[in-house]
Protein backbone atom coordinates (compact mmCIF):
# COMPACT_ATOMS: atom_id res chain seq x y z
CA UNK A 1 96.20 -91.28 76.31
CA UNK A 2 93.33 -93.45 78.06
CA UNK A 3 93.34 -94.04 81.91
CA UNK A 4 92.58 -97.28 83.40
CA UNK A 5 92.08 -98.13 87.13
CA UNK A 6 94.03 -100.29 89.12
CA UNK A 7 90.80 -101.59 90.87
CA UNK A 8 87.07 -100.23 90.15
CA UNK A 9 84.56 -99.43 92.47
CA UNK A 10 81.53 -102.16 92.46
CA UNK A 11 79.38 -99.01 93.57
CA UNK A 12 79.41 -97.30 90.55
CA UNK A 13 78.72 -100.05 88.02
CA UNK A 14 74.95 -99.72 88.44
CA UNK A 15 75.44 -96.20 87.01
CA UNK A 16 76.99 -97.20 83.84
CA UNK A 17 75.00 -97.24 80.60
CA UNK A 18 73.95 -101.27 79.93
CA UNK A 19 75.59 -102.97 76.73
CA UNK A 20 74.71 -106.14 75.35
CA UNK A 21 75.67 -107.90 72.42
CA UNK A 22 73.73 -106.70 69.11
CA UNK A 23 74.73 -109.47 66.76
CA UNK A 24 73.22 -112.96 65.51
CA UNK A 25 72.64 -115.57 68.68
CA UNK A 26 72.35 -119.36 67.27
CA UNK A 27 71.30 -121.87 69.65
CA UNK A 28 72.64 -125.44 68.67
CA UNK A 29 70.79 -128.05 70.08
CA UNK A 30 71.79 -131.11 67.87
CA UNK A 31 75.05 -132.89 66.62
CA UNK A 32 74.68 -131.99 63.00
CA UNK A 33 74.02 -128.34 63.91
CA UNK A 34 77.36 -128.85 66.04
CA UNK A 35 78.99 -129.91 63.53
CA UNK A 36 78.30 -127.51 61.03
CA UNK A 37 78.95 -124.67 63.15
CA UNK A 38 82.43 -125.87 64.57
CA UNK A 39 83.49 -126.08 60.86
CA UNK A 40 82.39 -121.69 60.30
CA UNK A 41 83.98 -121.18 63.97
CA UNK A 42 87.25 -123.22 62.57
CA UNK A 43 87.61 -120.18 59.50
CA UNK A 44 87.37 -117.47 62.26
CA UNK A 45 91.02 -115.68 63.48
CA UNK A 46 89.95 -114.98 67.34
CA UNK A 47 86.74 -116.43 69.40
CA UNK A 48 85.47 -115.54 72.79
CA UNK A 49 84.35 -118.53 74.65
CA UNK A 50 82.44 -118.43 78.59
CA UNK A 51 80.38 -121.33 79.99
CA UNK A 52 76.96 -121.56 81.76
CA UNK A 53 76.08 -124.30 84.48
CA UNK A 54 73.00 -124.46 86.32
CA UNK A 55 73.45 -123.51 90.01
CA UNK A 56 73.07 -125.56 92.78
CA UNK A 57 71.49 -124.01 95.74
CA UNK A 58 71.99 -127.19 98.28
CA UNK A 59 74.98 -127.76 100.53
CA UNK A 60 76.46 -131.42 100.16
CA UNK A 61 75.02 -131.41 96.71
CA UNK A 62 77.99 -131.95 93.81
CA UNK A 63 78.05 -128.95 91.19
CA UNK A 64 76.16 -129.61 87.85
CA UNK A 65 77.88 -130.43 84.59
CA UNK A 66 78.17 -127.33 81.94
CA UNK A 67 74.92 -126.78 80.48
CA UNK A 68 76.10 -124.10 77.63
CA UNK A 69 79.17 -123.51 76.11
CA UNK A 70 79.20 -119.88 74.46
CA UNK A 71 81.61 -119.24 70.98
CA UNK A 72 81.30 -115.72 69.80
CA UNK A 73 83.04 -114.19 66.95
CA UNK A 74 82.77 -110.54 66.57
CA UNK A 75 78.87 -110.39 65.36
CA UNK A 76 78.19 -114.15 66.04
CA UNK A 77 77.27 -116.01 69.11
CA UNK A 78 76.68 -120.10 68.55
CA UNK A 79 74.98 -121.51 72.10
CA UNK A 80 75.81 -124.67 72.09
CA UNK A 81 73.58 -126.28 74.78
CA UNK A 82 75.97 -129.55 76.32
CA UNK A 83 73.00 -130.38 78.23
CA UNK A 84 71.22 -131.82 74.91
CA UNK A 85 74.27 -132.45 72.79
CA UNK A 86 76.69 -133.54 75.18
CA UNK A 87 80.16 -132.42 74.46
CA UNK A 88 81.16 -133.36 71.33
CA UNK A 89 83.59 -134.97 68.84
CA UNK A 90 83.82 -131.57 66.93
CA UNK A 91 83.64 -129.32 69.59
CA UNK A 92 86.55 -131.15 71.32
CA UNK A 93 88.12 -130.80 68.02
CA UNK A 94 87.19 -126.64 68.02
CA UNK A 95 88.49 -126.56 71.80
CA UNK A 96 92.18 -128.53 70.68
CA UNK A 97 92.60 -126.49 67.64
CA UNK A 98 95.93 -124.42 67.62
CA UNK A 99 95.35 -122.39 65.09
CA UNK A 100 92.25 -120.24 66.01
CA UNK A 101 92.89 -118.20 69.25
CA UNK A 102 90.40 -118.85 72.46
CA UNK A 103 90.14 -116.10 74.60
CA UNK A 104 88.42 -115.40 77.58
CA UNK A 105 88.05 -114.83 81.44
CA UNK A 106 89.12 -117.91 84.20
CA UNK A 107 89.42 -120.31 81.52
CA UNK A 108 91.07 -122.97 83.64
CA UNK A 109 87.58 -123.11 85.05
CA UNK A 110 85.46 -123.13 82.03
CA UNK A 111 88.12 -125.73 80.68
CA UNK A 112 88.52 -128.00 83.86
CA UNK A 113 84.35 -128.00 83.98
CA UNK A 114 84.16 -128.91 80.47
CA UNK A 115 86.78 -131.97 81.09
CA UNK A 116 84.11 -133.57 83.46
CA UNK A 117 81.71 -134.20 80.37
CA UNK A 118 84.64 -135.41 78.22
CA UNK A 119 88.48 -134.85 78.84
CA UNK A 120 90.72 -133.06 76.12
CA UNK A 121 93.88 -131.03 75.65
CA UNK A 122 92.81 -127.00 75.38
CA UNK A 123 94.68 -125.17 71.98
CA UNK A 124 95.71 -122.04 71.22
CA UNK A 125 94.22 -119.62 74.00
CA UNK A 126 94.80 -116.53 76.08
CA UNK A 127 93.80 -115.67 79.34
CA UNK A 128 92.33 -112.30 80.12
CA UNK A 129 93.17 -112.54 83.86
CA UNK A 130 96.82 -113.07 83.46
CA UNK A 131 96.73 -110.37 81.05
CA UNK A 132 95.35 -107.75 82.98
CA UNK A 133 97.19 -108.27 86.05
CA UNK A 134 100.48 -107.71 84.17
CA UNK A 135 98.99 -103.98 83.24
CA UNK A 136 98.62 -103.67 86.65
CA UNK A 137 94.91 -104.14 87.33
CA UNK A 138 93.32 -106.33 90.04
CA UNK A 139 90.29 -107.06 89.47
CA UNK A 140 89.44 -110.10 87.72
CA UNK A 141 85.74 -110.02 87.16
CA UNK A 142 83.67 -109.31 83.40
CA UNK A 143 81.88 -106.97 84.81
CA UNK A 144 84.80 -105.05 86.56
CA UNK A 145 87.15 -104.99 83.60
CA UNK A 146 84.32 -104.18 81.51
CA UNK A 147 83.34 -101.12 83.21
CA UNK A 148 86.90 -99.47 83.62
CA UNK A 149 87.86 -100.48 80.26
CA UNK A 150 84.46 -99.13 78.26
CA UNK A 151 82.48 -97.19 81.02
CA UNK A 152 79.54 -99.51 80.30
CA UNK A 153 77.85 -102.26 82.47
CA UNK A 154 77.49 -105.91 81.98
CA UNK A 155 74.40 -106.82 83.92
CA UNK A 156 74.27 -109.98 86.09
CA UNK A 157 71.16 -110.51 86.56
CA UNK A 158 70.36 -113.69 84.31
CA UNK A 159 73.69 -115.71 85.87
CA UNK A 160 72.30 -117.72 88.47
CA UNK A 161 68.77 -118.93 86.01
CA UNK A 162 68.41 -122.43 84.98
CA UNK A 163 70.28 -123.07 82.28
CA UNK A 164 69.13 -126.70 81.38
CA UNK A 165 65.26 -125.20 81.13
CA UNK A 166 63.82 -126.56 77.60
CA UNK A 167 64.06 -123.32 76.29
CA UNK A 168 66.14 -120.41 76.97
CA UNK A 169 64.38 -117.30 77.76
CA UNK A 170 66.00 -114.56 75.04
CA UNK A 171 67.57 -112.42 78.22
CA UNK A 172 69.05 -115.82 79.66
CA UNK A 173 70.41 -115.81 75.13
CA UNK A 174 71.53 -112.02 75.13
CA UNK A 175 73.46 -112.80 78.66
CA UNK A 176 75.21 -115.58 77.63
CA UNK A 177 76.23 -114.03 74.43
CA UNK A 178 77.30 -110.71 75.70
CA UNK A 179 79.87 -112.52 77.94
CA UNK A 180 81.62 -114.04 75.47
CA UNK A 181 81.54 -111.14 73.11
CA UNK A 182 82.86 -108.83 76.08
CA UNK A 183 86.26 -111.25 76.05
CA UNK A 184 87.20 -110.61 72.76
CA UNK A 185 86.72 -106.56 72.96
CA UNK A 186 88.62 -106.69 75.86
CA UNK A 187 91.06 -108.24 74.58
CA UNK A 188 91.58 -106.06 71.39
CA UNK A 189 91.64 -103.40 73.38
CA UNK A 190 94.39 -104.34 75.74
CA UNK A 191 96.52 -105.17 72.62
CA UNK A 192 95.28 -101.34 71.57
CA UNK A 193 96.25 -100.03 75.13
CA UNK A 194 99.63 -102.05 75.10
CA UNK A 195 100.83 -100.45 71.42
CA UNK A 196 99.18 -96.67 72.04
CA UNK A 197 100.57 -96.51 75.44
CA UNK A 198 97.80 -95.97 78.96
CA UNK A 199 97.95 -94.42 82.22
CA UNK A 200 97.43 -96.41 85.05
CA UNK A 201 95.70 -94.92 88.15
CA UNK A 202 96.53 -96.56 91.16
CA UNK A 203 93.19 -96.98 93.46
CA UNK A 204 94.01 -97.31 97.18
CA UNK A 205 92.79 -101.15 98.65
CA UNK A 206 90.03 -99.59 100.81
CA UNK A 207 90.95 -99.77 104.31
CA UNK A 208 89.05 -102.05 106.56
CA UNK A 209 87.14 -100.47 109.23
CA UNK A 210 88.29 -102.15 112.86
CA UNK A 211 84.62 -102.27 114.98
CA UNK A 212 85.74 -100.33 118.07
CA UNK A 213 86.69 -102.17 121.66
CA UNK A 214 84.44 -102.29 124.13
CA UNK A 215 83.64 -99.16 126.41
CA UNK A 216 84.84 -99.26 129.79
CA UNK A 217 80.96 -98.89 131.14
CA UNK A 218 80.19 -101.97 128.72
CA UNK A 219 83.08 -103.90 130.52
CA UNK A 220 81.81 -102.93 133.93
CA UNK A 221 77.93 -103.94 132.95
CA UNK A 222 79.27 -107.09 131.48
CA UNK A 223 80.98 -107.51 134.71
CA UNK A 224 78.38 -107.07 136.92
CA UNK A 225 75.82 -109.08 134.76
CA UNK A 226 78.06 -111.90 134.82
CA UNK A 227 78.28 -111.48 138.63
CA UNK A 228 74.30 -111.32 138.61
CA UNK A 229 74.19 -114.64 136.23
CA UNK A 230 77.03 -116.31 139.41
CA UNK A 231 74.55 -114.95 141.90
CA UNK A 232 71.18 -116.23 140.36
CA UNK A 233 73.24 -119.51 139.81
CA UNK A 234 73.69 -120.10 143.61
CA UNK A 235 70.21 -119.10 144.76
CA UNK A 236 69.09 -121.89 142.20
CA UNK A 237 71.30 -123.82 143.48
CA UNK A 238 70.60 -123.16 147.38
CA UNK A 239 66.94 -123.30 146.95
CA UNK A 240 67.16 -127.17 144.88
CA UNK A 241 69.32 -128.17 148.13
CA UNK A 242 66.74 -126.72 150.54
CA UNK A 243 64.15 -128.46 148.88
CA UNK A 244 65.54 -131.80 149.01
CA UNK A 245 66.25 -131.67 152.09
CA UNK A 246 62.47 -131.07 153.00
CA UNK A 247 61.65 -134.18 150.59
CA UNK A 248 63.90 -135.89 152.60
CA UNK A 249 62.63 -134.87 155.90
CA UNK A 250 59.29 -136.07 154.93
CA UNK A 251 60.44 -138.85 153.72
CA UNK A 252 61.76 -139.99 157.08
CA UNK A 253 58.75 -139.13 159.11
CA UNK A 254 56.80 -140.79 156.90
CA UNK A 255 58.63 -144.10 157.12
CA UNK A 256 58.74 -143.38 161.55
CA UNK A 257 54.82 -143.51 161.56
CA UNK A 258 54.69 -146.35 159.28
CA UNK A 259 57.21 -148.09 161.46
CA UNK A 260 54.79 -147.07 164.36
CA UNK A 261 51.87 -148.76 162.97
């Protein structure tokens, strides 16, 4: 019987053997190739779908509109880059369809982003989140549920690239592709995991470290250098009084010889 975590330790991804998806990426960059791809994607019984937008790195500055939308069957990947295409008529149709089952991670998101280009009503789909976190599991990231389901690591490192560049670079391709692909083998294999039976480990929240209180000789040397800061203070203080009072003083003898004259 497998064992699954309850939460898994962001330290020990980077030890994890690197997967990436191994099947057919096609990059659609015009209507008709849209449309014919929507119409294979329609025949398919499951697809794993993830989004790309180009990051903004400027506070006050509104987020970008989705640049890629990623479908991936089991060995197929279509890219369909919005940014050129625009969200269209048959994709909208692909994203409504009740028939074909959408699965993937925070889909809300993906879905309420794609709604800015072009509003529609999502189909049939199921949320990997929501799914987990009824087995038991909190974490909620790819990368996270990747690694405790599989053992293997879903690098990150192409996620914050510019994803409206002409042309995508082919790690910026294999990325995006492997991040749709993951949703759909993690979702077979919770349906696997729900009908063989798992055990579920329980990992401990790790506890928070309090920073320790301040020493007693700390207090007393904060004490006194406030006392010190007081002190300066008045002696500032004392010597801009004594001062004027000299401007003044020759101020007045000044104006008693004048007078004299």
């Amino acid at each position: 019987m497998k064992t699954v975590l309850s939460r898994y330790d962001k330290k020990l991804i980077g030890q994890l053997p690197k997967v990436l998806f191994q099947g057919r990426i096609i990059v659609i960059q015009s209507e008709g190739e849209a449309a014919k791809a929507v119409e294979y994607l329609l025949r398919q019984k499951i697809l794993g779908i993830d989004t790309e937008t180009k990051p903004v790195f400027k506070k006050g500055v509104s987020m970008n509109l989705v640049a890629l939308l990623q479908v991936s069957t089991h060995d197929t990947c279509f890219l369909f880059r919005l940014n050129h295409i625009g969200f269209t008529d048959d994709l909208i149709r692909l994203m409504s369809d009740e028939a074909v089952l959408k699965v993937g991670l925070s889909l809300k998101d993906d879905f309420m982003q794609l709604c800015r280009r072009k509003q529609f009503e999502a189909g049939k789909h199921a949320e990997l989140q929501t799914m987990v976190r009824e087995m038991g599991i909190v974490d909620q990231s790819l990368q996270k549920l990747y690694a405790n389901f599989f053992g293997q690591r879903i690098s990150k490192t192409q996620q914050l690239s510019n994803w409206e560049a002409d042309v995508l670079t082919e790690a910026q391709k294999r990325y995006a592709a492997t991040d749709a692909w993951a949703c759909i083998q993690i979702y077979e294999e919770i349906l696997r995991l729900d009908a063989n039976g798992y055990m579920l480990e329980i990992i401990p929240e790790p506890e928070k470290i309090e920073k320790p209180g301040p020493s007693a000789y700390e207090i007393e040397a904060k004490k006194k250098q406030k006392e010190q800061k007081g002190n300066n203070a008045r002696k500032r203080r004392a010597t801009k009084a004594k001062a004027s009072r000299h401007r003044n003083k020759a101020r007045k003898e000044k104006e008693k010889l004048q007078n004299i004259a």
